[in-house]
C-alpha atoms as a PDB file:
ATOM      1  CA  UNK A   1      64.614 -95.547  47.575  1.00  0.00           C
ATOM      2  CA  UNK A   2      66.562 -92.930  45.953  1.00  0.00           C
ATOM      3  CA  UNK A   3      66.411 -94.189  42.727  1.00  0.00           C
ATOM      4  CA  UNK A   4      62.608 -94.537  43.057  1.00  0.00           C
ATOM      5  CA  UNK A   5      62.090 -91.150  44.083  1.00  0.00           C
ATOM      6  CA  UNK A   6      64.740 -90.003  41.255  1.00  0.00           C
ATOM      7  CA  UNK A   7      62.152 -92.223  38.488  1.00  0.00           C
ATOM      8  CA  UNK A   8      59.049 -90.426  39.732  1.00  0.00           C
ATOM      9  CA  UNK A   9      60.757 -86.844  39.348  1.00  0.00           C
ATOM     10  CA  UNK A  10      61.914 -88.084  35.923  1.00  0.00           C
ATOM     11  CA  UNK A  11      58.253 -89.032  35.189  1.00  0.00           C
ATOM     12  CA  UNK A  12      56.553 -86.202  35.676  1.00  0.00           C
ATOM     13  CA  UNK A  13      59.384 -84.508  34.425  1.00  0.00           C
ATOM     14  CA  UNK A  14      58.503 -85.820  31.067  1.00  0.00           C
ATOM     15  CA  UNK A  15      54.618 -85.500  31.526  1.00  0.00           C
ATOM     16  CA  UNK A  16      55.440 -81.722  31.127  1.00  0.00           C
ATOM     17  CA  UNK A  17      54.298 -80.103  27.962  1.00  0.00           C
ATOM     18  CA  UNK A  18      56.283 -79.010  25.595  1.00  0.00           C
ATOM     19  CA  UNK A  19      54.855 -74.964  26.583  1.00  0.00           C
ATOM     20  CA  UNK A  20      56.709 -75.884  29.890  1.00  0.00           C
ATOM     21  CA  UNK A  21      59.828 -76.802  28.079  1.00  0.00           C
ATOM     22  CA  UNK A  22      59.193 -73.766  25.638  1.00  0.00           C
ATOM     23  CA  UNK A  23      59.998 -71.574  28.805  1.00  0.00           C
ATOM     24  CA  UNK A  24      63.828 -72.217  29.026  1.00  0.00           C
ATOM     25  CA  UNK A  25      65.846 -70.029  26.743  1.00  0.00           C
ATOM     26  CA  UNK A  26      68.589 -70.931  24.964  1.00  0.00           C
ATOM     27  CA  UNK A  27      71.964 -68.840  25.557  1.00  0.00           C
ATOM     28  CA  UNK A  28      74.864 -69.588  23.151  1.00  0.00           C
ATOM     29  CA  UNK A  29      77.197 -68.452  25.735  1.00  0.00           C
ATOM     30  CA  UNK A  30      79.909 -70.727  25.249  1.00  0.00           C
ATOM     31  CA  UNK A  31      80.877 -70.575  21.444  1.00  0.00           C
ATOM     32  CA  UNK A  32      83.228 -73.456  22.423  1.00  0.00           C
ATOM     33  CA  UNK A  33      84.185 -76.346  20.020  1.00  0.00           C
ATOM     34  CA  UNK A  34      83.655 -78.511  22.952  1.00  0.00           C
ATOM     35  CA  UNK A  35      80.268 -78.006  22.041  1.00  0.00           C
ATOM     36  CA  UNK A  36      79.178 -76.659  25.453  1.00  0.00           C
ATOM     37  CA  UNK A  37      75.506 -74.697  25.793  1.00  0.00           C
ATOM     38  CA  UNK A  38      73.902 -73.655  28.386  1.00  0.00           C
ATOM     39  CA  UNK A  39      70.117 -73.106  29.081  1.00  0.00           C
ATOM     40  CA  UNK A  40      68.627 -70.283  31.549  1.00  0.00           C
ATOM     41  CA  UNK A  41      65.592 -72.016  33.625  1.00  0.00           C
ATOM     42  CA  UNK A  42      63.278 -68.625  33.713  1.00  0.00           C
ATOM     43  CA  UNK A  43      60.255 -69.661  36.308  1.00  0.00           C
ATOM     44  CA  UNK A  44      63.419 -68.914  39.050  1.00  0.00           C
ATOM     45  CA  UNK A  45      62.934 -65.195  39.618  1.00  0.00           C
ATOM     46  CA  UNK A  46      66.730 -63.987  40.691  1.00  0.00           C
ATOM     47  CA  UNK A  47      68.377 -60.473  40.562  1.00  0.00           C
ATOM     48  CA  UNK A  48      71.293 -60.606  38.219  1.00  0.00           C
ATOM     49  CA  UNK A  49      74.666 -60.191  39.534  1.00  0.00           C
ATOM     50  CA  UNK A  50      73.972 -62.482  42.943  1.00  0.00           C
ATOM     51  CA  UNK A  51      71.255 -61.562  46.013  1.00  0.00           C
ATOM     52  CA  UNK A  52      74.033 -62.616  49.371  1.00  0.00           C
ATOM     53  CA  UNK A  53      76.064 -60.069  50.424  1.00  0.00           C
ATOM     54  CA  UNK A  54      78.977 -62.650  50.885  1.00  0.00           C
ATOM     55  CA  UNK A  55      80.518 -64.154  47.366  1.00  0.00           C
ATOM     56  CA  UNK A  56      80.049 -67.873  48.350  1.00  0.00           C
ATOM     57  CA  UNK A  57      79.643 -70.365  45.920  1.00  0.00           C
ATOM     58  CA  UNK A  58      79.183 -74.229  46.655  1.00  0.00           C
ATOM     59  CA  UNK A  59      80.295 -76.491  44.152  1.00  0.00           C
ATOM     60  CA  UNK A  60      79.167 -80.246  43.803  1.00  0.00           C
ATOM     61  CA  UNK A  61      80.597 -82.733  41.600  1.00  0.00           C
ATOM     62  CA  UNK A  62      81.388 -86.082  42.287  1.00  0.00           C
ATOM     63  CA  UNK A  63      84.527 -85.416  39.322  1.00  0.00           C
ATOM     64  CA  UNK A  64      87.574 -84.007  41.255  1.00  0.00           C
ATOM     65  CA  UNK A  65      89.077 -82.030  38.199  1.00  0.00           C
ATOM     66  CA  UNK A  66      85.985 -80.442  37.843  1.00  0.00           C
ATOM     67  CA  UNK A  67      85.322 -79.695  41.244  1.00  0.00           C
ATOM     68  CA  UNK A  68      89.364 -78.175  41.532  1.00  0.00           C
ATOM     69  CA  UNK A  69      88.980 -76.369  38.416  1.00  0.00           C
ATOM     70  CA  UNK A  70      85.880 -74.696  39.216  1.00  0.00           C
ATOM     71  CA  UNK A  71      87.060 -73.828  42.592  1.00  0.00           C
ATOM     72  CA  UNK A  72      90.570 -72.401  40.878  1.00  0.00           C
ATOM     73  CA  UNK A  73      88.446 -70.179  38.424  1.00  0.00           C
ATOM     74  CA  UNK A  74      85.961 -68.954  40.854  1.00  0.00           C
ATOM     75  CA  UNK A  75      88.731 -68.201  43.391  1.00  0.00           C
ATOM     76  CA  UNK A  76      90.785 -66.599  40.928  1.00  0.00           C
ATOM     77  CA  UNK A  77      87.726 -63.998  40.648  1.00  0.00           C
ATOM     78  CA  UNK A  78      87.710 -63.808  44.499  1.00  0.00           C
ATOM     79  CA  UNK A  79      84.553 -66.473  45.176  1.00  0.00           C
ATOM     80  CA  UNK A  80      84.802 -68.225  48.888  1.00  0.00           C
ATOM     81  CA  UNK A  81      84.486 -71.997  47.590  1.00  0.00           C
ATOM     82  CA  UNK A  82      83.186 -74.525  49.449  1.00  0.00           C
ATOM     83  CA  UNK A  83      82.763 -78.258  47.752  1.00  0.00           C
ATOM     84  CA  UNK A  84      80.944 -81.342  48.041  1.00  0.00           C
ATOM     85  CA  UNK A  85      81.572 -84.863  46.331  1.00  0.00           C
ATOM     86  CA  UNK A  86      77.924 -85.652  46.444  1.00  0.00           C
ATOM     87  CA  UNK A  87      74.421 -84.360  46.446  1.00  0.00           C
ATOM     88  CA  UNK A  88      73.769 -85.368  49.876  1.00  0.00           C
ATOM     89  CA  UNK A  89      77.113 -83.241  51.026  1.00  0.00           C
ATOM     90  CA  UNK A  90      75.974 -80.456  48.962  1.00  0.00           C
ATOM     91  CA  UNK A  91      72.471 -80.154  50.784  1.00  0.00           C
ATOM     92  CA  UNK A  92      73.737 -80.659  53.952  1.00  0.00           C
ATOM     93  CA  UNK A  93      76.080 -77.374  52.917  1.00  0.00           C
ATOM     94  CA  UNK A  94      73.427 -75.418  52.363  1.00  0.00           C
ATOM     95  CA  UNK A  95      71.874 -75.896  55.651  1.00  0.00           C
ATOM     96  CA  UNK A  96      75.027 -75.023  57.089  1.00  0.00           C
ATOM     97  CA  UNK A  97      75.028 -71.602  55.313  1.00  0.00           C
ATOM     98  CA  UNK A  98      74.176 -69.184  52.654  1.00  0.00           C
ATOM     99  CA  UNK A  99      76.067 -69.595  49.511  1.00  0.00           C
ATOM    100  CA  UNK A 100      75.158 -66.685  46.495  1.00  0.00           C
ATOM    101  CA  UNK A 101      75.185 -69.374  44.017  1.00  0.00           C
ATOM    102  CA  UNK A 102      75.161 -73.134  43.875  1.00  0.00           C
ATOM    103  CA  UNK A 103      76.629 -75.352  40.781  1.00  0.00           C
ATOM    104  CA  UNK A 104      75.159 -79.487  41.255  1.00  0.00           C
ATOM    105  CA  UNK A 105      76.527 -81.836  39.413  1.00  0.00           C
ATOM    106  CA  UNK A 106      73.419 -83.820  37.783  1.00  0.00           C
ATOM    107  CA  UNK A 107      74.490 -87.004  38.585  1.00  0.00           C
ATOM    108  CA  UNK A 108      76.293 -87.748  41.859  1.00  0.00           C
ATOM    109  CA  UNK A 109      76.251 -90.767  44.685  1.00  0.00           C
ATOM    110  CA  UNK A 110      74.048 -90.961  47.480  1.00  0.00           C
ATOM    111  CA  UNK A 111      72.249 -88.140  46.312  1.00  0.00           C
ATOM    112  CA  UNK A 112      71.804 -87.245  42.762  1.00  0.00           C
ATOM    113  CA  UNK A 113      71.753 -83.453  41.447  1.00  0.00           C
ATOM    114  CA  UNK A 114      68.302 -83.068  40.748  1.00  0.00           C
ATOM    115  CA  UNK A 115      67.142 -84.300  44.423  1.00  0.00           C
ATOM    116  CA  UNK A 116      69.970 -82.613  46.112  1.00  0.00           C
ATOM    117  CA  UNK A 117      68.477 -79.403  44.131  1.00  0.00           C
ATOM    118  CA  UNK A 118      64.581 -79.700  45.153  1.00  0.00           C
ATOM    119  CA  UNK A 119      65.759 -80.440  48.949  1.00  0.00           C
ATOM    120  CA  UNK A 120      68.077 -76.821  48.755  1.00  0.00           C
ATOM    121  CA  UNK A 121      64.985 -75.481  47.220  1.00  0.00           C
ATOM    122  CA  UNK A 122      62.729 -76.208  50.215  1.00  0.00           C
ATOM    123  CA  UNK A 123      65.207 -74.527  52.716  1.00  0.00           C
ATOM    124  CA  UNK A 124      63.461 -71.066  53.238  1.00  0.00           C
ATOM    125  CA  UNK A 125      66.274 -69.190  52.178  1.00  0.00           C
ATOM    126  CA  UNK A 126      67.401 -70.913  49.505  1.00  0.00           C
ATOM    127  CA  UNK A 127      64.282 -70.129  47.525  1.00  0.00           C
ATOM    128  CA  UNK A 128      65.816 -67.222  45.010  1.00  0.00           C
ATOM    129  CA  UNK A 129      69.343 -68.634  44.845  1.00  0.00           C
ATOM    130  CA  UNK A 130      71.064 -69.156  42.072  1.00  0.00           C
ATOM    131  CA  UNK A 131      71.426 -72.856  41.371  1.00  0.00           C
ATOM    132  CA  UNK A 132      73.305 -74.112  38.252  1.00  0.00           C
ATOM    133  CA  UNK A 133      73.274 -78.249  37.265  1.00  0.00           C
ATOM    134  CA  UNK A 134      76.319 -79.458  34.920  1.00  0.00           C
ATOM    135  CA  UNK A 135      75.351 -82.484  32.784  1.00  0.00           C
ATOM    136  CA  UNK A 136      76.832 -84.747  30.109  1.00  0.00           C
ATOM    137  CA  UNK A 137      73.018 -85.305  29.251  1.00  0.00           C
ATOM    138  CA  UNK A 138      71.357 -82.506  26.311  1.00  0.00           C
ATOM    139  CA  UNK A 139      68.143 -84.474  25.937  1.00  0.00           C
ATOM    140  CA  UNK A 140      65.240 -82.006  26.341  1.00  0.00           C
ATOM    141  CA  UNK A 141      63.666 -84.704  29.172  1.00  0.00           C
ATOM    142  CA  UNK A 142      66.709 -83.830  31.163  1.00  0.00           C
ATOM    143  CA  UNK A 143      66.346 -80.229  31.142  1.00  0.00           C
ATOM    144  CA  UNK A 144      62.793 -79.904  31.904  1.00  0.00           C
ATOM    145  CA  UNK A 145      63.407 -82.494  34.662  1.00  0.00           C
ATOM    146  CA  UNK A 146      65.877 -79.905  36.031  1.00  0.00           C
ATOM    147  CA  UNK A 147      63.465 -77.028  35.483  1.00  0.00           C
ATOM    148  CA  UNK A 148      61.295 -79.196  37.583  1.00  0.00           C
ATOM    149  CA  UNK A 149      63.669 -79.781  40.670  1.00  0.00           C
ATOM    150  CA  UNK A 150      64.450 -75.863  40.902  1.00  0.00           C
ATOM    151  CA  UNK A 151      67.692 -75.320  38.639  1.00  0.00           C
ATOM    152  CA  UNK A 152      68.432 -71.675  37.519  1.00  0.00           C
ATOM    153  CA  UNK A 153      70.413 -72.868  34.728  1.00  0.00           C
ATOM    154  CA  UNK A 154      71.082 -76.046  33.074  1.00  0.00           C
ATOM    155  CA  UNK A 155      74.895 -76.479  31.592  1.00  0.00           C
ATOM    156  CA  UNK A 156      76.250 -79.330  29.502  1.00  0.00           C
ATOM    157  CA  UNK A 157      79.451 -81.220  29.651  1.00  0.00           C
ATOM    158  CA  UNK A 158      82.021 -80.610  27.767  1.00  0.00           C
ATOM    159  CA  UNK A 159      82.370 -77.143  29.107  1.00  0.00           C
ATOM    160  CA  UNK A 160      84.904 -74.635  28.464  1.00  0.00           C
ATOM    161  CA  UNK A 161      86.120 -73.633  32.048  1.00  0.00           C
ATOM    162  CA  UNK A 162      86.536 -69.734  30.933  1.00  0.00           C
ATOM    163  CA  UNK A 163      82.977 -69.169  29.109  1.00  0.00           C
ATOM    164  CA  UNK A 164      81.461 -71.154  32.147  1.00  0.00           C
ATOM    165  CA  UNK A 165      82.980 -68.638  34.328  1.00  0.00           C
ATOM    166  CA  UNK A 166      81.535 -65.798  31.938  1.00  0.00           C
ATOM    167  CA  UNK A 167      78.044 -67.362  31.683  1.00  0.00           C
ATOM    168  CA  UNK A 168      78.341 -68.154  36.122  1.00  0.00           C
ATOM    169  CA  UNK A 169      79.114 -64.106  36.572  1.00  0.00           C
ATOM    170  CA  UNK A 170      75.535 -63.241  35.867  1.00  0.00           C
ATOM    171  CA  UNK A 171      74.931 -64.494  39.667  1.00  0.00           C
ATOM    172  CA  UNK A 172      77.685 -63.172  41.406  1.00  0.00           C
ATOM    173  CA  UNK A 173      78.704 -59.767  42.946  1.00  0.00           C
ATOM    174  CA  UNK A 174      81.597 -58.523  40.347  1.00  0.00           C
ATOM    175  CA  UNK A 175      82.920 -55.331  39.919  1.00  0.00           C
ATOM    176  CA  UNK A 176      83.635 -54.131  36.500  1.00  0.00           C
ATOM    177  CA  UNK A 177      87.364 -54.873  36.288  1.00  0.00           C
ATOM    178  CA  UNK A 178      86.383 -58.375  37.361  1.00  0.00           C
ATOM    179  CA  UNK A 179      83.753 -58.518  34.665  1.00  0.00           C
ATOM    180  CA  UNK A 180      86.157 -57.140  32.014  1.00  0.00           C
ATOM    181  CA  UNK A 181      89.120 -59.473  32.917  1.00  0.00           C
ATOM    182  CA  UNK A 182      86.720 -62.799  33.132  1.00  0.00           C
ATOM    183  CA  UNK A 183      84.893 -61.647  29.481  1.00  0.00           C
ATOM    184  CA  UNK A 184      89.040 -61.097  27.684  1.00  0.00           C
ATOM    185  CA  UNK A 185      89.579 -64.797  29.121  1.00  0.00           C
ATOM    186  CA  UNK A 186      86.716 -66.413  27.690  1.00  0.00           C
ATOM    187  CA  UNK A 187      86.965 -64.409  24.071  1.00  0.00           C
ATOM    188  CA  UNK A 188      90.451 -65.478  24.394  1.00  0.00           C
ATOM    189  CA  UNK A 189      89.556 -69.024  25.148  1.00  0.00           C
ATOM    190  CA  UNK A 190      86.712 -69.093  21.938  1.00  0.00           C
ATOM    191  CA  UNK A 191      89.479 -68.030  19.390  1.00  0.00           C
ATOM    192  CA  UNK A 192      89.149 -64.445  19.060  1.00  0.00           C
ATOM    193  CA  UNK A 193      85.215 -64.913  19.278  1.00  0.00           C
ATOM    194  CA  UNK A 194      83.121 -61.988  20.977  1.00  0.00           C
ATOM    195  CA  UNK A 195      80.077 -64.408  22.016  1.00  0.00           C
ATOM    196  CA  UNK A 196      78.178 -63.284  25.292  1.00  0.00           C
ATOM    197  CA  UNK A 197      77.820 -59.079  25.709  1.00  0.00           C
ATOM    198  CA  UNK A 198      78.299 -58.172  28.680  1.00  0.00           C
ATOM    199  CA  UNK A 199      76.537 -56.199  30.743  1.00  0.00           C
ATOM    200  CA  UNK A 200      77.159 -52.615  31.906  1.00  0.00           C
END
């Protein structure tokens, strides 16, 4: 049933014209050799810098490295993590509380990213979140399909864990110092390479 549900989203997905697919910009925030880009979603309409009072961040990924290095990073930056090894944990998460930003993995078990991200979507106050999908998969038929489910952002694995952080701290409630310290880790982590400005 899943799967069926995930081909139809898929389908329409890719009945979307290109002007649809035109309306995600492209941010070269990563510079990494790991070749990792990210793409901003822009139909989501979102305050920068988070919308909870409360920095909580769920984090979905059916990869436990990933999920324990996210969870390091953001609680290194002082982000209450909470994680999920599948989609279907993830929603069930959200129902359970009010997270400032949420980071889906796009595919999972039981309940795939890009489902687990249109059922957050219909919870009433998950509408404006923040909702990031990671994603070994750069075809543009995968990002417009997570344009379509809801996604704030689309990221693609490989990912360099210190210019994710930088491109992630657009959502969340930092203070400058935090901001500072988080941009010196990621130029450090490019090389030397100044590659996302940051804001003031």
């Amino acid at each position: 049933m899943v799967h069926h549900v995930n081909e139809i989203a898929m389908s329409i997905a890719a009945a979307v014209t290109r002007q649809s697919a035109a309306s995600m910009q492209r941010v070269q925030g990563s510079g990494s050799e790991n070749g990792e880009t990210a793409t901003e979603i822009k139909h989501t309409a979102f305050p920068p810098g988070g919308i909870h009072g409360r920095p909580s961040v769920i984090v979905a990924d059916d990869d436990r490295l990933i999920r324990e290095i996210l969870r390091f990073k953001l609680e290194f930056i002082n982000q209450t993590v909470v994680l999920a090894e599948n989609g279907d944990e993830a929603v069930t998460l959200a129902s359970e509380m009010q997270a400032s930003l949420i980071i889906l993995d796009v595919k999972m078990p039981k309940l795939d990213g890009l489902l687990a991200c249109m059922q957050i979507r219909k919870l009433s106050n998950y509408v404006q979140t923040p909702i990031v999908m990671l994603t070994s998969d750069d075809t543009e038929r995968s990002k417009v399909a997570a344009s379509y489910a809801g996604a704030s952002m689309y990221v693609v694995k490989p990912f360099n864990s210190a210019s994710l952080i930088l491109t992630l701290s657009r959502f969340l409630l930092l203070d400058k110092a935090t901001l500072n310290s988080i941009h010196d880790a990621a130029v450090r982590a490019a090389g030397g390479r100044v590659f996302t400005k940051m804001r003031t």
